[in-house]
N, C-alpha and C. Protein backbone atom coordinates (compact mmCIF):
# COMPACT_ATOMS: atom_id res chain seq x y z
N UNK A 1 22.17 -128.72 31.03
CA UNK A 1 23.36 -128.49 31.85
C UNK A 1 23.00 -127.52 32.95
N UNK A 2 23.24 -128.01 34.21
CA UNK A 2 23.13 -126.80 35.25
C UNK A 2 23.78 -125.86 35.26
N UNK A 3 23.55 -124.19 35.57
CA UNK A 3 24.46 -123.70 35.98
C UNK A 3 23.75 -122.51 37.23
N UNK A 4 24.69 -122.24 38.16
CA UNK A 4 24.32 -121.69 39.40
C UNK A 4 24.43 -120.37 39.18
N UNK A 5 24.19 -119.50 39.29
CA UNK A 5 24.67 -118.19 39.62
C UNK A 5 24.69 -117.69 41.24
N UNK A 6 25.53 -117.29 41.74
CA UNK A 6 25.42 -116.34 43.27
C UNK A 6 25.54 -114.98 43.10
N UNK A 7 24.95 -114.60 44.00
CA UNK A 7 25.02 -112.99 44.48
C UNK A 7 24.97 -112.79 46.14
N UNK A 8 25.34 -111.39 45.98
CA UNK A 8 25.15 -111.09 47.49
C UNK A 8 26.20 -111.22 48.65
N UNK A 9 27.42 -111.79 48.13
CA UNK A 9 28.47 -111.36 48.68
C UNK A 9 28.87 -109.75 49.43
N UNK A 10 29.82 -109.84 49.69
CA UNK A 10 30.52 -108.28 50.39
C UNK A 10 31.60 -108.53 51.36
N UNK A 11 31.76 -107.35 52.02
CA UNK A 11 32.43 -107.11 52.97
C UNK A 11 32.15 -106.89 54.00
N UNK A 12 31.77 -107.26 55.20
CA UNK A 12 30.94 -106.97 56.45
C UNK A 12 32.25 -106.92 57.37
N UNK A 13 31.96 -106.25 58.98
CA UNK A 13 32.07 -106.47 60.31
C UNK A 13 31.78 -107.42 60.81
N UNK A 14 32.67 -108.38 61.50
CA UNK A 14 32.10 -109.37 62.92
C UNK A 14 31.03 -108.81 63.17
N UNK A 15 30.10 -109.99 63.39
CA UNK A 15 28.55 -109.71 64.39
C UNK A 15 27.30 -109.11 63.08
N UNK A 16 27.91 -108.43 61.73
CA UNK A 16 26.79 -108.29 61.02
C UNK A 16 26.70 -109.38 60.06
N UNK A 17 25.46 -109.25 58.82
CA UNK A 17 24.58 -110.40 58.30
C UNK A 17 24.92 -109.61 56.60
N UNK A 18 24.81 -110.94 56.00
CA UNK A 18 24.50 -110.69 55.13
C UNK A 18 23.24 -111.92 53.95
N UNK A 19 22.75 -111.58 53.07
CA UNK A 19 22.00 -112.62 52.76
C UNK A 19 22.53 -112.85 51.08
N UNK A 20 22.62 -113.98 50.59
CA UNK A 20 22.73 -114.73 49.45
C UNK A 20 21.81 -115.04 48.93
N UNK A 21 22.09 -115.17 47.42
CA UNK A 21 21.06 -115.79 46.66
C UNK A 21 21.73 -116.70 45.65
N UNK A 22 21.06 -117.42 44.93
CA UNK A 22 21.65 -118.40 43.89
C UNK A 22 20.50 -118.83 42.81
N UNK A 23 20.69 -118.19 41.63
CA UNK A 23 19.42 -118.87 41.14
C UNK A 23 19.91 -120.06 40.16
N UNK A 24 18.77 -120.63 39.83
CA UNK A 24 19.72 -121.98 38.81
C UNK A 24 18.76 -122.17 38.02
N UNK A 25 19.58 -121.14 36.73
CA UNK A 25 18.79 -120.43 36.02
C UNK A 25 18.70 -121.69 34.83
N UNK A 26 19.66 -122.29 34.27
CA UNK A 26 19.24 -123.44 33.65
C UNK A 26 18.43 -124.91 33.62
N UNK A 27 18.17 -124.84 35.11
CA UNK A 27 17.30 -125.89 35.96
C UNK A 27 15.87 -125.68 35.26
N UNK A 28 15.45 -127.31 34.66
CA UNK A 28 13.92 -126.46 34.48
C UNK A 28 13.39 -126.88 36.04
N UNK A 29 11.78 -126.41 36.21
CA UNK A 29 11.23 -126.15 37.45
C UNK A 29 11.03 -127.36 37.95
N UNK A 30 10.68 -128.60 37.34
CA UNK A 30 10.55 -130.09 37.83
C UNK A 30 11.78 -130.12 38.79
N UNK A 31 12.59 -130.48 37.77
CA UNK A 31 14.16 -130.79 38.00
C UNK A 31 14.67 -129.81 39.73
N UNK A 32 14.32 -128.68 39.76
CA UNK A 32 14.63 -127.78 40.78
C UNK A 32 14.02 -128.63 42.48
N UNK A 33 12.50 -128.80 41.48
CA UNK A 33 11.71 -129.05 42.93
C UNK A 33 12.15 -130.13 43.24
N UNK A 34 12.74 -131.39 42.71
CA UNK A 34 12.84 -132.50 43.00
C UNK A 34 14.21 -132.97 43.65
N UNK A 35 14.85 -131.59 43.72
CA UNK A 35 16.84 -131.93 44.14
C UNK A 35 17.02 -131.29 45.50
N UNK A 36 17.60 -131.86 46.48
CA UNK A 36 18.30 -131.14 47.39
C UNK A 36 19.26 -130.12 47.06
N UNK A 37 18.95 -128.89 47.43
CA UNK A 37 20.43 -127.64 46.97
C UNK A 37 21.36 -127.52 48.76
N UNK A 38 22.11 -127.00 47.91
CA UNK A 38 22.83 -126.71 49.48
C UNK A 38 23.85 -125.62 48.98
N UNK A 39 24.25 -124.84 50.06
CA UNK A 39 25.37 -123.75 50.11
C UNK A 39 26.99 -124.27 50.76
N UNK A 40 27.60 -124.18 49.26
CA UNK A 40 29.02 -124.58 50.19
C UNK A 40 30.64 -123.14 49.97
N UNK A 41 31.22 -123.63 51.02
CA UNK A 41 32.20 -122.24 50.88
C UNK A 41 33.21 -122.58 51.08
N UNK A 42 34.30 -122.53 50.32
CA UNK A 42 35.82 -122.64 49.92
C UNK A 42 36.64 -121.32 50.63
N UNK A 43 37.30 -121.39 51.79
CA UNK A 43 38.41 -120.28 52.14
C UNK A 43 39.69 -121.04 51.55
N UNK A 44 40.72 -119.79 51.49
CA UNK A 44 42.03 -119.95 50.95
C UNK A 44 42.66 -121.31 51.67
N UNK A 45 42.99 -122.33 50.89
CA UNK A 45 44.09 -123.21 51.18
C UNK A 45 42.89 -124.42 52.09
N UNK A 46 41.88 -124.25 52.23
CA UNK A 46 40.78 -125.71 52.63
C UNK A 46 40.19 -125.53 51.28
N UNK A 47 39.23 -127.33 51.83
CA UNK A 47 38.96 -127.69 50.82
C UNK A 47 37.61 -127.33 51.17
N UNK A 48 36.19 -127.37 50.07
CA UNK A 48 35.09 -126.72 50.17
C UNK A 48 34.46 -127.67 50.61
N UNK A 49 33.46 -126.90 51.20
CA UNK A 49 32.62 -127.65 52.90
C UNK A 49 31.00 -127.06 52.37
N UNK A 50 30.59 -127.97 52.49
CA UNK A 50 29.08 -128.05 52.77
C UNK A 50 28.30 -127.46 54.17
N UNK A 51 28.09 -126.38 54.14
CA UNK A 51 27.20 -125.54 55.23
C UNK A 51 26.49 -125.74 55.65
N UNK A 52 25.26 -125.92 54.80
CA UNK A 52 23.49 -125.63 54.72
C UNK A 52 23.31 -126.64 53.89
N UNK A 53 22.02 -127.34 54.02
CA UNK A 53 21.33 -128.08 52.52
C UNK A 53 19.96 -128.13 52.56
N UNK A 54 19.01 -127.86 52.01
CA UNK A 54 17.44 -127.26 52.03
C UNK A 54 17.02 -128.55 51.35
N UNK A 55 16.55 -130.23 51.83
CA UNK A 55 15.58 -130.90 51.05
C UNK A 55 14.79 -130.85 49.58
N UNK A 56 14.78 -131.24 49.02
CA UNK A 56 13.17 -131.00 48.15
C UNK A 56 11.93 -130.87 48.89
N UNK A 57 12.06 -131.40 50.10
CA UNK A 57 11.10 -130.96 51.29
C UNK A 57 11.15 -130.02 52.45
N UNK A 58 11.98 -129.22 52.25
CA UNK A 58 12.08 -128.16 52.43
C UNK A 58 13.05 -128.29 54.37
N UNK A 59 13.10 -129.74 54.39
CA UNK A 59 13.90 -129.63 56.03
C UNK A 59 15.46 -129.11 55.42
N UNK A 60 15.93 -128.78 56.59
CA UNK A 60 17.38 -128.31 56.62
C UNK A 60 18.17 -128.88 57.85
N UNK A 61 19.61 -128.74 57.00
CA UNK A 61 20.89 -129.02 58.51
C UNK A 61 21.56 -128.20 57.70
N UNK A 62 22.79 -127.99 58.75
CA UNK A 62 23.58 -127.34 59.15
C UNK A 62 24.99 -127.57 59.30
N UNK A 63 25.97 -127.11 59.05
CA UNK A 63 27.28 -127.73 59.66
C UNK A 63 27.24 -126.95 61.11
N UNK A 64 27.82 -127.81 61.88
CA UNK A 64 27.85 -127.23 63.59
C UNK A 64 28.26 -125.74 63.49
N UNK A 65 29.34 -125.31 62.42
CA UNK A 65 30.02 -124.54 62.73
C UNK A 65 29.10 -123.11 61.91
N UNK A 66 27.91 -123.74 61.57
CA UNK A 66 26.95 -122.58 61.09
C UNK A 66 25.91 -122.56 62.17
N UNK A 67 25.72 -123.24 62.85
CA UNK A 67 24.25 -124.11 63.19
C UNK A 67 24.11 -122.76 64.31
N UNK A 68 22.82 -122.35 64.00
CA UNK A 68 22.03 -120.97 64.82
C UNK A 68 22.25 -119.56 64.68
N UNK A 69 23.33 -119.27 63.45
CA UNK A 69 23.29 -118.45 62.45
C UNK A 69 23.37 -118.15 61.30
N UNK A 70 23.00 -119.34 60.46
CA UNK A 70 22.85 -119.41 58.61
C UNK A 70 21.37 -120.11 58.35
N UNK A 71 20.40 -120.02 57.79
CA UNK A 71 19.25 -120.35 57.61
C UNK A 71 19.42 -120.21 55.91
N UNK A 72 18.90 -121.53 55.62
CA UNK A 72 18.72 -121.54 54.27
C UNK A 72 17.39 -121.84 53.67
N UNK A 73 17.16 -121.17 52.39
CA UNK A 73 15.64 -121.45 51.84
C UNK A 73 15.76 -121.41 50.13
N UNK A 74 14.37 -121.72 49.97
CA UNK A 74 14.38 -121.70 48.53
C UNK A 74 12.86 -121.42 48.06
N UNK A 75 12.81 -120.76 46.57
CA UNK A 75 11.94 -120.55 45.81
C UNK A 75 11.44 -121.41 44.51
N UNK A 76 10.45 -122.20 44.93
CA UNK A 76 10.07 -122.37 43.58
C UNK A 76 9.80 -121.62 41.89
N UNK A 77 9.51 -121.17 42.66
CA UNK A 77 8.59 -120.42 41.16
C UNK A 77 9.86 -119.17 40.89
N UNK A 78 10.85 -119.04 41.25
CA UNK A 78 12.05 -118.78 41.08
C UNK A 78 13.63 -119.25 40.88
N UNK A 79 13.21 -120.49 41.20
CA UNK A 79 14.46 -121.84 41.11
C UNK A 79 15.48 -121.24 41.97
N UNK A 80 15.40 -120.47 43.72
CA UNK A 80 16.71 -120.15 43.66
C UNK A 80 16.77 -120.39 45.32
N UNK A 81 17.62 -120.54 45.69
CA UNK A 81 18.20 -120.81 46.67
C UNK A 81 19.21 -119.60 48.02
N UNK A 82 18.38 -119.16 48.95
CA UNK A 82 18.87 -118.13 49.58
C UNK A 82 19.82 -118.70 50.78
N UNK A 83 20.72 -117.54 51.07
CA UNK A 83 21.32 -118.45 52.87
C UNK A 83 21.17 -116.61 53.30
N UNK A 84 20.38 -116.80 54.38
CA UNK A 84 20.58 -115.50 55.81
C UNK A 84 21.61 -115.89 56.53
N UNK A 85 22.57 -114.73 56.54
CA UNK A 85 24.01 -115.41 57.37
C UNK A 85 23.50 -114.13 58.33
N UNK A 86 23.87 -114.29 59.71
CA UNK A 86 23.45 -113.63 60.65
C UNK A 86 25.03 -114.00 61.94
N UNK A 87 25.63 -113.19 62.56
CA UNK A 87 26.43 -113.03 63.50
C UNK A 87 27.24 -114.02 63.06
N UNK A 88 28.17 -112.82 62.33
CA UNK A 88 29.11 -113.11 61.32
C UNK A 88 30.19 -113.23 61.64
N UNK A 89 31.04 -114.34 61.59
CA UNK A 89 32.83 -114.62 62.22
C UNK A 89 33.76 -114.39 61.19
N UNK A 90 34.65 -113.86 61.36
CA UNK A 90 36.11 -113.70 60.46
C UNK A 90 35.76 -115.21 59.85
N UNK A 91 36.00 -116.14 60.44
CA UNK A 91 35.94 -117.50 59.86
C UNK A 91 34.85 -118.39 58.95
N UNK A 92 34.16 -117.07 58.96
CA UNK A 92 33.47 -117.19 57.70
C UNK A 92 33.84 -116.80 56.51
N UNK A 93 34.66 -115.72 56.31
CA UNK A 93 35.37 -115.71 55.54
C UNK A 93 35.57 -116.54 54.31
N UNK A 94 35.42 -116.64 52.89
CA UNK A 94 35.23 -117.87 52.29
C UNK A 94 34.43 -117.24 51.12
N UNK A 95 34.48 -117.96 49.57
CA UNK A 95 33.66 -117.94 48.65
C UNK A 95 32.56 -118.82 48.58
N UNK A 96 31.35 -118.61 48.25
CA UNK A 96 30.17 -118.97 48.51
C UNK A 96 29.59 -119.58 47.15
N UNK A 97 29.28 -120.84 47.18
CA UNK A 97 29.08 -121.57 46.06
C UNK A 97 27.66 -121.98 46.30
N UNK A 98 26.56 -122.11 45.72
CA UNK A 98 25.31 -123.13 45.28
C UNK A 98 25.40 -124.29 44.67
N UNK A 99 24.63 -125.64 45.05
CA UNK A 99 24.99 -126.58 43.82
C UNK A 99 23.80 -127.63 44.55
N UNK A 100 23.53 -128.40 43.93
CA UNK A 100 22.86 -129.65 44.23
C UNK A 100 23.62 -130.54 45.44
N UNK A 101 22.65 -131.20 46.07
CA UNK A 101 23.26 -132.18 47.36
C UNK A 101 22.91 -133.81 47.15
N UNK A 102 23.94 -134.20 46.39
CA UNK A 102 25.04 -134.17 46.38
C UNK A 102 25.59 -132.92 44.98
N UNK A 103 26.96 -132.67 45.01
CA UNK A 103 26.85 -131.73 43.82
C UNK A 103 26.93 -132.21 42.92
N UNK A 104 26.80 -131.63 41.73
CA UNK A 104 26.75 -131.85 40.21
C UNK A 104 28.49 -131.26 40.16
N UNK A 105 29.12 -131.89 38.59
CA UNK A 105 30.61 -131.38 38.82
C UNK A 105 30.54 -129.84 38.36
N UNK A 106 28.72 -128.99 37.78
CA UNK A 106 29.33 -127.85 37.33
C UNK A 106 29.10 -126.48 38.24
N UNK A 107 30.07 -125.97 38.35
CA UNK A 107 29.52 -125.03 39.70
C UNK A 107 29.91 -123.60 39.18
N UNK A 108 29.46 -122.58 39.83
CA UNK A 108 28.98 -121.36 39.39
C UNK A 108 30.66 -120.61 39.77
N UNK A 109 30.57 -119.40 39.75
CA UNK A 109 31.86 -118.65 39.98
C UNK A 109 31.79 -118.20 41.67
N UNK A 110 30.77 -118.34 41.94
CA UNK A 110 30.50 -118.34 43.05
C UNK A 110 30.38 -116.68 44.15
N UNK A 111 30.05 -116.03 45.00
CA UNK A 111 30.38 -115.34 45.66
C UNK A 111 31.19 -114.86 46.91
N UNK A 112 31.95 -113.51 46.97
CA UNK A 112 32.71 -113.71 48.11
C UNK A 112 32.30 -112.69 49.19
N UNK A 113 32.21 -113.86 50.60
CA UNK A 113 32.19 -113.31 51.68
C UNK A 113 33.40 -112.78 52.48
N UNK A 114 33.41 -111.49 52.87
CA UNK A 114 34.87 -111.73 53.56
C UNK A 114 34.04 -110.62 54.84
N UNK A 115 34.64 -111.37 56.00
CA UNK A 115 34.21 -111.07 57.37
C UNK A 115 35.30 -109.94 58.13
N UNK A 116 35.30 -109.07 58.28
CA UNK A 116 36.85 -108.15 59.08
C UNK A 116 36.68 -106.89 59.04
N UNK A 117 36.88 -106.58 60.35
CA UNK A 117 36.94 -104.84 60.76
C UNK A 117 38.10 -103.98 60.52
């Protein structure tokens, strides 16, 4: 059974960064290397959106509305999955989930970003 863990949430200012992690700690290491992960984030009252998604080959996209400040990566030999969020909008705002691309139905508790001065 998968399960995700996140970290690295907070509270930031417009314009600062913060970085995430997700490890998937029940994944054995085959299974890890061989899945697309991706970062998705649920704000109050939408439905959760797919951000980032890191290949098993390591290419990436983006949703437009991240695209040239969220970079996502991952560790093998750690099973985990990072996002660098960099010039940060209120409208980022949102809880921060890990999961397989496409997802699996079990998802972690996730972390929260909240963006505001």
């Amino acid at each position: 059974q998968l399960h995700f863990r996140e970290s690295g949430g907070g509270l930031v200012q417009p314009g600062g960064s913060l970085r995430l992690s997700c490890a998937a700690s029940r994944m054995i290491t085959s299974t890890f290397n061989s899945v697309d992960m991706g970062w998705y984030r649920q704000a109050p009252e939408n439905q959760r959106e797919l951000v980032a998604t890191i290949t098993s080959g390591r290419s990436t996209s983006y949703a437009d509305s991240v695209k040239g400040r969220f970079t996502i990566s991952r560790d093998s030999a750690r099973k985990s999955v990072y996002l660098q969020m960099n010039s940060l909008k209120p409208e980022d705002t949102a809880v921060y989930y890990c999961n397989t691309v496409p997802s699996s139905a079990i998802w972690g508790q996730g972390t929260q970003v909240t963006v505001s001065s």
